[in-house]
Protein backbone atom coordinates (compact mmCIF):
# COMPACT_ATOMS: atom_id res chain seq x y z
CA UNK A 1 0.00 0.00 0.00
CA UNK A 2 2.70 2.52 0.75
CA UNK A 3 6.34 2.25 -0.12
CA UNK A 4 8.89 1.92 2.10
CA UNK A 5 11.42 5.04 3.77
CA UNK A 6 10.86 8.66 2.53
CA UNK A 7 8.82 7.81 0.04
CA UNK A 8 5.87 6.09 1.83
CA UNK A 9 6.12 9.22 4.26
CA UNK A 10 5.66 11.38 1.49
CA UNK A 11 2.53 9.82 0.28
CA UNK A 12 1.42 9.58 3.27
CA UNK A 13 1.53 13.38 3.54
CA UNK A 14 0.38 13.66 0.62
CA UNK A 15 -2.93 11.43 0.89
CA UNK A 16 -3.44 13.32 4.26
CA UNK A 17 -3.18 16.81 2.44
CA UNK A 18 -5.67 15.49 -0.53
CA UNK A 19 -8.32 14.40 2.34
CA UNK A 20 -8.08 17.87 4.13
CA UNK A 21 -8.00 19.78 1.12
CA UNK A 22 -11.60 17.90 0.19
CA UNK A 23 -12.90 18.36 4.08
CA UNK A 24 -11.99 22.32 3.29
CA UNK A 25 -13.41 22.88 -0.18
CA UNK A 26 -16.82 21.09 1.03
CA UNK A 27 -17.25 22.94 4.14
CA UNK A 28 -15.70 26.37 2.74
CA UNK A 29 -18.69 27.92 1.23
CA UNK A 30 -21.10 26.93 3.79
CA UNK A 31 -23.42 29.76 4.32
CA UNK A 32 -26.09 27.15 5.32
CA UNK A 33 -26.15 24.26 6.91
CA UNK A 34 -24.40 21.24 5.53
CA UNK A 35 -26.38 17.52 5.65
CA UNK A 36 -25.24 14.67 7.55
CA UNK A 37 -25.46 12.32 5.12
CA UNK A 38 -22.67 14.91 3.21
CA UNK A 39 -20.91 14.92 6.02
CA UNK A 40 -20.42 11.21 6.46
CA UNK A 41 -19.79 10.63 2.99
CA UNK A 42 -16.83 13.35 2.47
CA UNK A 43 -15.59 11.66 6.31
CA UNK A 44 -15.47 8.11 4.60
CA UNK A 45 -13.99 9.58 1.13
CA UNK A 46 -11.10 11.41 3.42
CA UNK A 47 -10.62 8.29 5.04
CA UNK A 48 -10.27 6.19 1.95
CA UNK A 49 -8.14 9.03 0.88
CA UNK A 50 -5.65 8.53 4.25
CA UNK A 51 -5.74 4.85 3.86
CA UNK A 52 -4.61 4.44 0.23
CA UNK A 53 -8.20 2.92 -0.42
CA UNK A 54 -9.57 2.34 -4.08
CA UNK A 55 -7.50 5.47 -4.74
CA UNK A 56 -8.32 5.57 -8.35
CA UNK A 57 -11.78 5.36 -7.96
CA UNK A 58 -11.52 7.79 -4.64
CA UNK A 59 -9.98 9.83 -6.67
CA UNK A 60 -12.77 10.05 -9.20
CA UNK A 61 -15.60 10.35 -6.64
CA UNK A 62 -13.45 13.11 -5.04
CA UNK A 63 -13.29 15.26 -7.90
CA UNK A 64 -16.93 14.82 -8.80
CA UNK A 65 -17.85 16.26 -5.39
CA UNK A 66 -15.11 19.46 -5.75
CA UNK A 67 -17.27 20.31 -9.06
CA UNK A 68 -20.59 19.66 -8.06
CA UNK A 69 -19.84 21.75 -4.75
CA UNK A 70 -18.02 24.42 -7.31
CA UNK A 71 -21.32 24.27 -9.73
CA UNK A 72 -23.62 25.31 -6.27
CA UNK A 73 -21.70 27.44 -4.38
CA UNK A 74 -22.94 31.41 -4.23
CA UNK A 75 -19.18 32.39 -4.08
CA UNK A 76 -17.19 29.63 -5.65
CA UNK A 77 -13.09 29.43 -4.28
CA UNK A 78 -11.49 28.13 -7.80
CA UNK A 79 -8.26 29.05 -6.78
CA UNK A 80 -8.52 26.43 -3.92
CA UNK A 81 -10.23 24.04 -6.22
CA UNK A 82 -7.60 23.75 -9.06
CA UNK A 83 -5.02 23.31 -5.83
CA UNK A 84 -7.69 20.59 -4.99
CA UNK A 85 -8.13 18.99 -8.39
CA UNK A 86 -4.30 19.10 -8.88
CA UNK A 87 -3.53 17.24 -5.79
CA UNK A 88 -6.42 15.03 -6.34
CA UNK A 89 -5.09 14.34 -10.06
CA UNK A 90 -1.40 13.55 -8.50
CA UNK A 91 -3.09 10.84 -6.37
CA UNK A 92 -4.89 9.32 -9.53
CA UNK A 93 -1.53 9.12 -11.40
């Protein structure tokens, strides 16, 4: 699942930074309140991020959420989603 030595740490860091990144975009535009059922779901997709899970299809379902949270936000961050999508698409490759 992870490589071993420097490597391994640095996905590691880098799965960890994906998940928060995701946990951030979802929760940044929030001007009302957010569903439990959205909340679980981005906890278990973070999670799968974290633990190397199904990371291409993660991956996938993770950038599906950034846009469909970018297509109904009032105020859309794009600057923090193409940081998002970028790290995202490192993970996928």
């Amino acid at each position: 699942m992870f490589p071993a030595g420097a490597a391994g740490y640095g996905l590691l860091l880098l799965r960890v930074c994906a998940a928060g990144m995701l946990i951030r975009y979802i929760t940044a535009g929030a001007t009302t309140s957010i569903a439990t059922w959205e909340i679980v779901g981005v906890s278990i997709l973070a999670g799968a991020f974290s633990l190397g899970a199904f990371t291409p299809v993660t991956c996938c379902v993770s950038a599906v959420v950034q846009v469909s949270t970018l297509l109904r936000a009032v105020k859309p961050d794009t600057f923090l989603l193409g940081f998002s999508l970028c790290v995202t698409a490192a993970l996928f490759l």
